[in-house]
N, C-alpha and C. Protein backbone atom coordinates (compact mmCIF):
# COMPACT_ATOMS: atom_id res chain seq x y z
N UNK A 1 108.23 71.28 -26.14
CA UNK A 1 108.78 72.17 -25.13
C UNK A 1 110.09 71.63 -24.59
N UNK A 2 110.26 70.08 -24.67
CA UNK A 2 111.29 69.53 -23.96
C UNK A 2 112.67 69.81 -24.90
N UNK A 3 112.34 70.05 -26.20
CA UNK A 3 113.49 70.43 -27.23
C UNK A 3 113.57 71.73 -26.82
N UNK A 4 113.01 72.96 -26.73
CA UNK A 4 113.56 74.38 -26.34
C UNK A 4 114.58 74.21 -24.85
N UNK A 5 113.93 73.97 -23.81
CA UNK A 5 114.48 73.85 -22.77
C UNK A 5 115.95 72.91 -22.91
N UNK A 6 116.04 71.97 -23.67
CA UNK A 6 117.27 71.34 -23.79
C UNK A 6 118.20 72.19 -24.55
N UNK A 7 117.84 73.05 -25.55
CA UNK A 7 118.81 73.46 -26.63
C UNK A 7 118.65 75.10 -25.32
N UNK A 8 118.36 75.70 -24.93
CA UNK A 8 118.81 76.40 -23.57
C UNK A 8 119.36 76.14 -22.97
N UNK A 9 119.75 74.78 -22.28
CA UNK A 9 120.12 74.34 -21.56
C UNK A 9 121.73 73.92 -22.10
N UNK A 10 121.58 74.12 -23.74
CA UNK A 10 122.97 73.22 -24.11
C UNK A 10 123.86 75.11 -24.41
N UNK A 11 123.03 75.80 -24.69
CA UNK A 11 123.90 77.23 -24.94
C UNK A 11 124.21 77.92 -24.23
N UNK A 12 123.70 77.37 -22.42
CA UNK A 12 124.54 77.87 -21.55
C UNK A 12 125.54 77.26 -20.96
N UNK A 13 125.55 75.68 -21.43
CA UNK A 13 126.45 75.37 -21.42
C UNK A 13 127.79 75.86 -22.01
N UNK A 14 127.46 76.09 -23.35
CA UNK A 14 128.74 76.80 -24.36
C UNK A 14 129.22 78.13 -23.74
N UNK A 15 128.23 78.89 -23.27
CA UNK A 15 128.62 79.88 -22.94
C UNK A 15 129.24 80.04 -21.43
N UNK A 16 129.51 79.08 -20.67
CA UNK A 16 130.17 78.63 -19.31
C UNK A 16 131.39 78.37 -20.07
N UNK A 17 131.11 77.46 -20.81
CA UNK A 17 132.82 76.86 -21.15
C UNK A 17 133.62 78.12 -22.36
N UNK A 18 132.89 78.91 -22.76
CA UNK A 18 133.41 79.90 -23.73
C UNK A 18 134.10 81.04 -22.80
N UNK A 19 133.62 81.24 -21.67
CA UNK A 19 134.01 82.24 -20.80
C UNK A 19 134.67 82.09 -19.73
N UNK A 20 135.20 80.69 -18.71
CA UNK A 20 135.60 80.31 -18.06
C UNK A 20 136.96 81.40 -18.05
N UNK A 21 137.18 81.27 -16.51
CA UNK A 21 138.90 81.77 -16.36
C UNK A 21 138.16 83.13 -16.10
N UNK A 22 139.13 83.63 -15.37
CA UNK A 22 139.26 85.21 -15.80
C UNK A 22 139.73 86.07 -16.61
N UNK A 23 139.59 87.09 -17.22
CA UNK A 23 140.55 87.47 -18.31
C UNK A 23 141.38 88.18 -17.85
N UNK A 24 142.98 88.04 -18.10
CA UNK A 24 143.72 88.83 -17.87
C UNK A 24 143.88 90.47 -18.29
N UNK A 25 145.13 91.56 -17.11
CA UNK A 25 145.16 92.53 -17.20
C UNK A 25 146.20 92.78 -18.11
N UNK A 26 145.93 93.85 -18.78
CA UNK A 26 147.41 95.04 -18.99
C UNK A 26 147.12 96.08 -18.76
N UNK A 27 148.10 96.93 -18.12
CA UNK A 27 147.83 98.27 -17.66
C UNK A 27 149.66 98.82 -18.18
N UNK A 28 148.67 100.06 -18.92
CA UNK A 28 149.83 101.25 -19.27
C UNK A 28 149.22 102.83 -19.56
N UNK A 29 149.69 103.48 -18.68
CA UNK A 29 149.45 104.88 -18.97
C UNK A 29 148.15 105.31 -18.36
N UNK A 30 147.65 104.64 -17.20
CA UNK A 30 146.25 104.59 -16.98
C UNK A 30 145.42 104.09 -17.55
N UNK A 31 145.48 103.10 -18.31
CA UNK A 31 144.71 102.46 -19.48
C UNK A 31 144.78 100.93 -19.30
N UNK A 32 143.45 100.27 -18.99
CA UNK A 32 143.57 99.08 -18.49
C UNK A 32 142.68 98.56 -19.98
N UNK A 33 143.44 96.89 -20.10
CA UNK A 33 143.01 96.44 -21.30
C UNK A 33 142.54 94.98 -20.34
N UNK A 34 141.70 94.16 -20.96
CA UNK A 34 140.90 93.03 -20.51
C UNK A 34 141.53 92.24 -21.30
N UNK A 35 141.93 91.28 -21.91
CA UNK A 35 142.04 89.88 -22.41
C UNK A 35 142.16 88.44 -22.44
N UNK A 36 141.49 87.61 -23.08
CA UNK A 36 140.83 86.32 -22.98
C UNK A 36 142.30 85.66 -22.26
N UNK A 37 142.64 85.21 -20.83
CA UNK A 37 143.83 84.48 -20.42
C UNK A 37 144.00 83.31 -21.41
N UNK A 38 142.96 82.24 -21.72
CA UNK A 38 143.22 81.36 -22.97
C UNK A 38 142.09 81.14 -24.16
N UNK A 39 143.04 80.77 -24.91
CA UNK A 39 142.03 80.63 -26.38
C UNK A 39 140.70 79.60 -25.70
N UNK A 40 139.49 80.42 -26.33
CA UNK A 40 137.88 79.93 -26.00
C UNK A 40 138.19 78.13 -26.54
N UNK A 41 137.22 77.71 -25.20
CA UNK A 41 136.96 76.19 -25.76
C UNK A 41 135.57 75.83 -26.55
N UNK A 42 134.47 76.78 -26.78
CA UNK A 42 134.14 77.12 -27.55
C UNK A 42 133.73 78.44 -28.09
N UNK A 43 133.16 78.37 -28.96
CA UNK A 43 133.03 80.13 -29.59
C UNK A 43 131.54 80.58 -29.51
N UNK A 44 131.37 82.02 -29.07
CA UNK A 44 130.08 82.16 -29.08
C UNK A 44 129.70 83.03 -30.71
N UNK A 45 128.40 83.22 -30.59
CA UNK A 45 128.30 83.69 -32.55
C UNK A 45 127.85 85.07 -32.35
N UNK A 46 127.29 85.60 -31.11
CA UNK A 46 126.83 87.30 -31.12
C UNK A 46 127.69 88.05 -31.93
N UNK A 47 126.88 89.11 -32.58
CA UNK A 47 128.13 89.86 -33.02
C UNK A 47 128.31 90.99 -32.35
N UNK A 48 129.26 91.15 -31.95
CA UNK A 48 129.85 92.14 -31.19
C UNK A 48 130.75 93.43 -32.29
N UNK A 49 129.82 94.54 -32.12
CA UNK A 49 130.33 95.71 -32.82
C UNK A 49 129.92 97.14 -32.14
N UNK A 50 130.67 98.25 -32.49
CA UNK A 50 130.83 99.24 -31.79
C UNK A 50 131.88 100.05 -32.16
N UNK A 51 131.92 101.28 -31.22
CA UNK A 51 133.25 101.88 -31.65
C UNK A 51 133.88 101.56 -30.21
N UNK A 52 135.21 101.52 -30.09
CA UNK A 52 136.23 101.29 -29.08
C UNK A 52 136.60 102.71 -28.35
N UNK A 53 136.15 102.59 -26.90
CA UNK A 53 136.35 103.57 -26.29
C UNK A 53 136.78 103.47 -25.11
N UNK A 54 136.57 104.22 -23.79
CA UNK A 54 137.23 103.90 -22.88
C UNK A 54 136.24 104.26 -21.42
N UNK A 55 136.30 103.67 -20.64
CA UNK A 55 134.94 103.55 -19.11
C UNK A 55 135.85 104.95 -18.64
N UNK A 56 135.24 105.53 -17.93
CA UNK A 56 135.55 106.68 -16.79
C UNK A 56 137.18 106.18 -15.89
N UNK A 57 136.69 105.11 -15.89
CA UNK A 57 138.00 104.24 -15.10
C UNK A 57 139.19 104.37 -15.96
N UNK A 58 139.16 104.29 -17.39
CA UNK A 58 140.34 103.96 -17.91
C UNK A 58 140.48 102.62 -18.39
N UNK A 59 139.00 101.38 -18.77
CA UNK A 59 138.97 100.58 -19.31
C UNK A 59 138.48 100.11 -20.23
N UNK A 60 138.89 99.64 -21.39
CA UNK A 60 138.71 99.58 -22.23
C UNK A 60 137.37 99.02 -22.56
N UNK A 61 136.48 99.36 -23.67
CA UNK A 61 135.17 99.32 -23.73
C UNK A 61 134.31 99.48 -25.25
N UNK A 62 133.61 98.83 -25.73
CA UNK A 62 132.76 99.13 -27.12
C UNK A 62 131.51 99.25 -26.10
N UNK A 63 131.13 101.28 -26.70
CA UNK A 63 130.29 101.26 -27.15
C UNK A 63 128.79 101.32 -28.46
N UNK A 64 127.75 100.53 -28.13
CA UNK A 64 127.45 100.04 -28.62
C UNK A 64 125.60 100.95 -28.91
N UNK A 65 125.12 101.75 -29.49
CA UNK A 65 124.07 102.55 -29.39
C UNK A 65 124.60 103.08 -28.51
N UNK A 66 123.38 103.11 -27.41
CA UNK A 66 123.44 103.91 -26.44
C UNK A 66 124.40 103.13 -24.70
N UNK A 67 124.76 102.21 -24.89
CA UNK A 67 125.07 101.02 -23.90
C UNK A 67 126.78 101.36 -24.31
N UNK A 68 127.61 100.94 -23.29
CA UNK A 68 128.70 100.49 -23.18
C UNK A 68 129.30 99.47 -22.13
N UNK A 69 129.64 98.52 -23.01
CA UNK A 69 130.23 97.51 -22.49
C UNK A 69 131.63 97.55 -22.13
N UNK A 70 132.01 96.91 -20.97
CA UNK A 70 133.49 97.46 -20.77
C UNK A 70 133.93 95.71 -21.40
N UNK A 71 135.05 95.94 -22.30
CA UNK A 71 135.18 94.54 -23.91
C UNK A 71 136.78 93.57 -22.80
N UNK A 72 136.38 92.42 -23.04
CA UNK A 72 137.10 91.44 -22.89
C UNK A 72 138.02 91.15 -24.42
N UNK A 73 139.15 91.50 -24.90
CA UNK A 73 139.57 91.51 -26.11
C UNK A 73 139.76 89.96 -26.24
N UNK A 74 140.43 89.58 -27.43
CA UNK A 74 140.62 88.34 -28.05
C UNK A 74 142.26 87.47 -27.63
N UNK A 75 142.13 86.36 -27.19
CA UNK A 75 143.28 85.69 -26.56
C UNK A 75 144.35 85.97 -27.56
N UNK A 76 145.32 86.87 -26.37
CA UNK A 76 146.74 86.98 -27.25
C UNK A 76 146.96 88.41 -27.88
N UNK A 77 146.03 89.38 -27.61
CA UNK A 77 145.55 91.31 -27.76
C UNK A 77 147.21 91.65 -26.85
N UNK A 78 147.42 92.28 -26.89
CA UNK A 78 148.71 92.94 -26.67
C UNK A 78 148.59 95.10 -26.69
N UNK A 79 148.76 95.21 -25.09
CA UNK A 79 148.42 96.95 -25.51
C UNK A 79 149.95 97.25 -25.16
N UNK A 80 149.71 98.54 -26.61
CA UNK A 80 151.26 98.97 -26.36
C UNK A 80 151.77 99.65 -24.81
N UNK A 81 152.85 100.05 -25.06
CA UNK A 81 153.65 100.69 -23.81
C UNK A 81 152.96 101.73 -23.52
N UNK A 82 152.48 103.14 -24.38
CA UNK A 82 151.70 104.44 -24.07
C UNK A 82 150.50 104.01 -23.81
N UNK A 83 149.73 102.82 -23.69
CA UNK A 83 148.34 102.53 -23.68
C UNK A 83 147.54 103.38 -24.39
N UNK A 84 147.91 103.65 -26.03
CA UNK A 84 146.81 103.83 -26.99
C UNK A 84 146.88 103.12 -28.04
N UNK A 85 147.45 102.25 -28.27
CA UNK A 85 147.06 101.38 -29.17
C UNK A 85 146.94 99.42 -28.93
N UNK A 86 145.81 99.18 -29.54
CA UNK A 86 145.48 97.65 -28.92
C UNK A 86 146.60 96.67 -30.59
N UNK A 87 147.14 95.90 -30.30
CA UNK A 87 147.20 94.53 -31.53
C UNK A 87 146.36 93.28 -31.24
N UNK A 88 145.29 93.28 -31.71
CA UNK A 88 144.38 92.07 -31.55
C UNK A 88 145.34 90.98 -32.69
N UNK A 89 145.06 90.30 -32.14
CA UNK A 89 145.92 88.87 -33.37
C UNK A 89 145.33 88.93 -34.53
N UNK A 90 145.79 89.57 -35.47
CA UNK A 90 145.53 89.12 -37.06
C UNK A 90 144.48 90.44 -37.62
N UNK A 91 144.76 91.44 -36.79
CA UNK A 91 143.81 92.81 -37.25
C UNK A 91 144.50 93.50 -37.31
N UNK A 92 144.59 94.44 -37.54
CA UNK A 92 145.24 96.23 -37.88
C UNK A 92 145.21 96.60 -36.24
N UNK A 93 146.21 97.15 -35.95
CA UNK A 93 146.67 98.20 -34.56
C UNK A 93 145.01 99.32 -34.43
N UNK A 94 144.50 98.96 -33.30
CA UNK A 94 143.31 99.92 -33.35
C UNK A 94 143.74 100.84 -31.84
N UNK A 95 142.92 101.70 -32.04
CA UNK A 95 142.78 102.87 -31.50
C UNK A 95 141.49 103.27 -30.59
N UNK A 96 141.40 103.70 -29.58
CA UNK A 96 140.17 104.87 -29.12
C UNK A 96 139.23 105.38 -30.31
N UNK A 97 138.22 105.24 -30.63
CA UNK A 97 137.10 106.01 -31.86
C UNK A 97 137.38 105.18 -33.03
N UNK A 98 138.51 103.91 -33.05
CA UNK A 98 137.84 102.74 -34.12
C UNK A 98 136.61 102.08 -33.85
N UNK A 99 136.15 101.72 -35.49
CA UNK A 99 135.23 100.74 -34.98
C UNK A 99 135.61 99.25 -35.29
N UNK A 100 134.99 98.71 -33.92
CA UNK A 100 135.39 96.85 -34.12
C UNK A 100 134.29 96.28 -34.48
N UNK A 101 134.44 94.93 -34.91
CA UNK A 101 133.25 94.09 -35.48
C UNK A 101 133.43 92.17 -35.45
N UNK A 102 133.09 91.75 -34.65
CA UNK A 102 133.90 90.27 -34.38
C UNK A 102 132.59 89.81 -33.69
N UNK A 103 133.13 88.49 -33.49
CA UNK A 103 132.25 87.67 -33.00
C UNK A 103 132.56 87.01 -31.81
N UNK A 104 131.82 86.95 -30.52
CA UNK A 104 131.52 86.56 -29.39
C UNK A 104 130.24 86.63 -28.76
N UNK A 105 130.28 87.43 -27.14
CA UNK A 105 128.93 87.37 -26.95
C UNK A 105 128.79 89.01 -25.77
N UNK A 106 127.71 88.97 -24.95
CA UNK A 106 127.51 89.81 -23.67
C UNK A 106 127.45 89.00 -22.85
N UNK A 107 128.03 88.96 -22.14
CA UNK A 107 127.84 88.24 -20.50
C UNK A 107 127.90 88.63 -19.77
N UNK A 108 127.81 88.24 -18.29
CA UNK A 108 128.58 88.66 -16.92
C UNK A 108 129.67 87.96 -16.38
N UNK A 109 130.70 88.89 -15.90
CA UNK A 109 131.84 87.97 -16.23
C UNK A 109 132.06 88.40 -14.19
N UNK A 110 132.63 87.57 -13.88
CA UNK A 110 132.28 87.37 -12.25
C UNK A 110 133.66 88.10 -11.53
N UNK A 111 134.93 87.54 -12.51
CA UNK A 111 136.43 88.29 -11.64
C UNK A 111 136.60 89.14 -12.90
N UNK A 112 136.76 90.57 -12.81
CA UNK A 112 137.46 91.55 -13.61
C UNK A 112 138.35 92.35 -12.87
N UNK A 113 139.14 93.40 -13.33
CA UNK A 113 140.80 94.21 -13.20
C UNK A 113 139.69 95.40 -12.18
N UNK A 114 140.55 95.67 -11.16
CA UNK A 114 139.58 96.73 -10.82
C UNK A 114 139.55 98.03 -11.91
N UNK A 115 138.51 98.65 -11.90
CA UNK A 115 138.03 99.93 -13.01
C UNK A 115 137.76 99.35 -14.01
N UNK A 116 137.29 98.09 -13.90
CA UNK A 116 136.49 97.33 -15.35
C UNK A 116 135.14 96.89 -14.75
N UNK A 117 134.71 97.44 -13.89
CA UNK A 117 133.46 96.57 -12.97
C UNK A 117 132.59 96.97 -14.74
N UNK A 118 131.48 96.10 -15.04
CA UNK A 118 129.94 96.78 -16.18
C UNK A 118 129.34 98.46 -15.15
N UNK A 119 129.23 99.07 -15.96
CA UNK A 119 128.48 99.94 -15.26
C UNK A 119 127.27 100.37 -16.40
N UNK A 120 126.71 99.22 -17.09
CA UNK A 120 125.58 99.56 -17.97
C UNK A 120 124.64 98.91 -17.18
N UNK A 121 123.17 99.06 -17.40
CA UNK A 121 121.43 98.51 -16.77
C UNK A 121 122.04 96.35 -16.72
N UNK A 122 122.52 96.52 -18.10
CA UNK A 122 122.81 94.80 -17.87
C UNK A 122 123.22 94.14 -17.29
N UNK A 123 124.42 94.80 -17.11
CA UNK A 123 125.78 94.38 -15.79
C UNK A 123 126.16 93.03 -17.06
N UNK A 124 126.69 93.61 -17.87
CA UNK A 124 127.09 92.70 -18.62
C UNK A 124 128.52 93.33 -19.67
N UNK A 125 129.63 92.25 -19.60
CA UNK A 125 130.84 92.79 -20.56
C UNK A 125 130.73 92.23 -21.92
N UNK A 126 131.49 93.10 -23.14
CA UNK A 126 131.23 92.21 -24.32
C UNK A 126 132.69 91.45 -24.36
N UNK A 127 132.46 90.05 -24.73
CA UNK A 127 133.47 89.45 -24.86
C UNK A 127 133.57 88.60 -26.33
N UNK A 128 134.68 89.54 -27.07
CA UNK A 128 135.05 89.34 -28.14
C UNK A 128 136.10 88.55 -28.20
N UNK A 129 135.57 87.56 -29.36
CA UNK A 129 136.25 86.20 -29.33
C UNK A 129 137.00 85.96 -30.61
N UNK A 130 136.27 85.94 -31.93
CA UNK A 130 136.75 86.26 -33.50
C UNK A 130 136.63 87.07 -33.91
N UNK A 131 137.44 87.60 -35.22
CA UNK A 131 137.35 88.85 -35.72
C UNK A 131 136.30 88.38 -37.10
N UNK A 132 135.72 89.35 -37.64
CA UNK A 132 134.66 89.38 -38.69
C UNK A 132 135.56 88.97 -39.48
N UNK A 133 134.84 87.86 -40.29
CA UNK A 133 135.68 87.30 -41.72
C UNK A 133 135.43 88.21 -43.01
């Protein structure tokens, strides 16, 4: 039992230090984007997939079944000037009704942009960290 509780104990560790900081804003056109302020000190392995859509607010979001997460993008995401198109580092220009597929995790993330509050049962954002190899 003392091995479960330790290896719990060590993946919330990772996941404190994977999420630290707040993530920074961009806002254009009514369209607020989330992204990682610095590259993760470590990486989480969830896979995070969905189609890319947008919260009532105007923030950016994968949902995911029936759940939507409002998405923390990947350190260094860039939204254009009209706020419809995202450049994640090293992916294709995506859009509203793409689907994404990368690796990070769900969390609760404590400071977000206002109109990014979670408004799913979890109270949890997805925060995408790598893109699918």
């Amino acid at each position: 039992m003392a091995g479960i509780a330790q290896f719990a104990i060590a993946g919330i560790a990772i996941s404190l230090i994977a999420c630290s900081g707040s993530p920074s804003a961009q806002e254009a056109d009514g369209i607020t984007l989330m992204a990682a302020s610095t590259p993760p000190d470590a990486v989480m392995q969830a896979l995070i997939t969905g189609t890319l859509t947008t919260t009532e607010s105007g923030c950016f979001a994968v949902a995911s079944g029936d759940v939507t997460y409002p998405l923390q993008f990947p350190y260094g995401t860039v939204l254009s000037d009209d706020g419809r198109t995202v450049k994640v580092p090293g992916h294709q220009p995506l859009e509203v009704g793409d689907e994404i597929r990368g690796g990070g995790g769900y969390v609760h993330l404590d400071t977000v942009p206002a109109g990014c509050e979670a408004q799913n049962e979890y109270d949890e954002y997805a925060v995408w960290q790598t893109l699918d190899d």
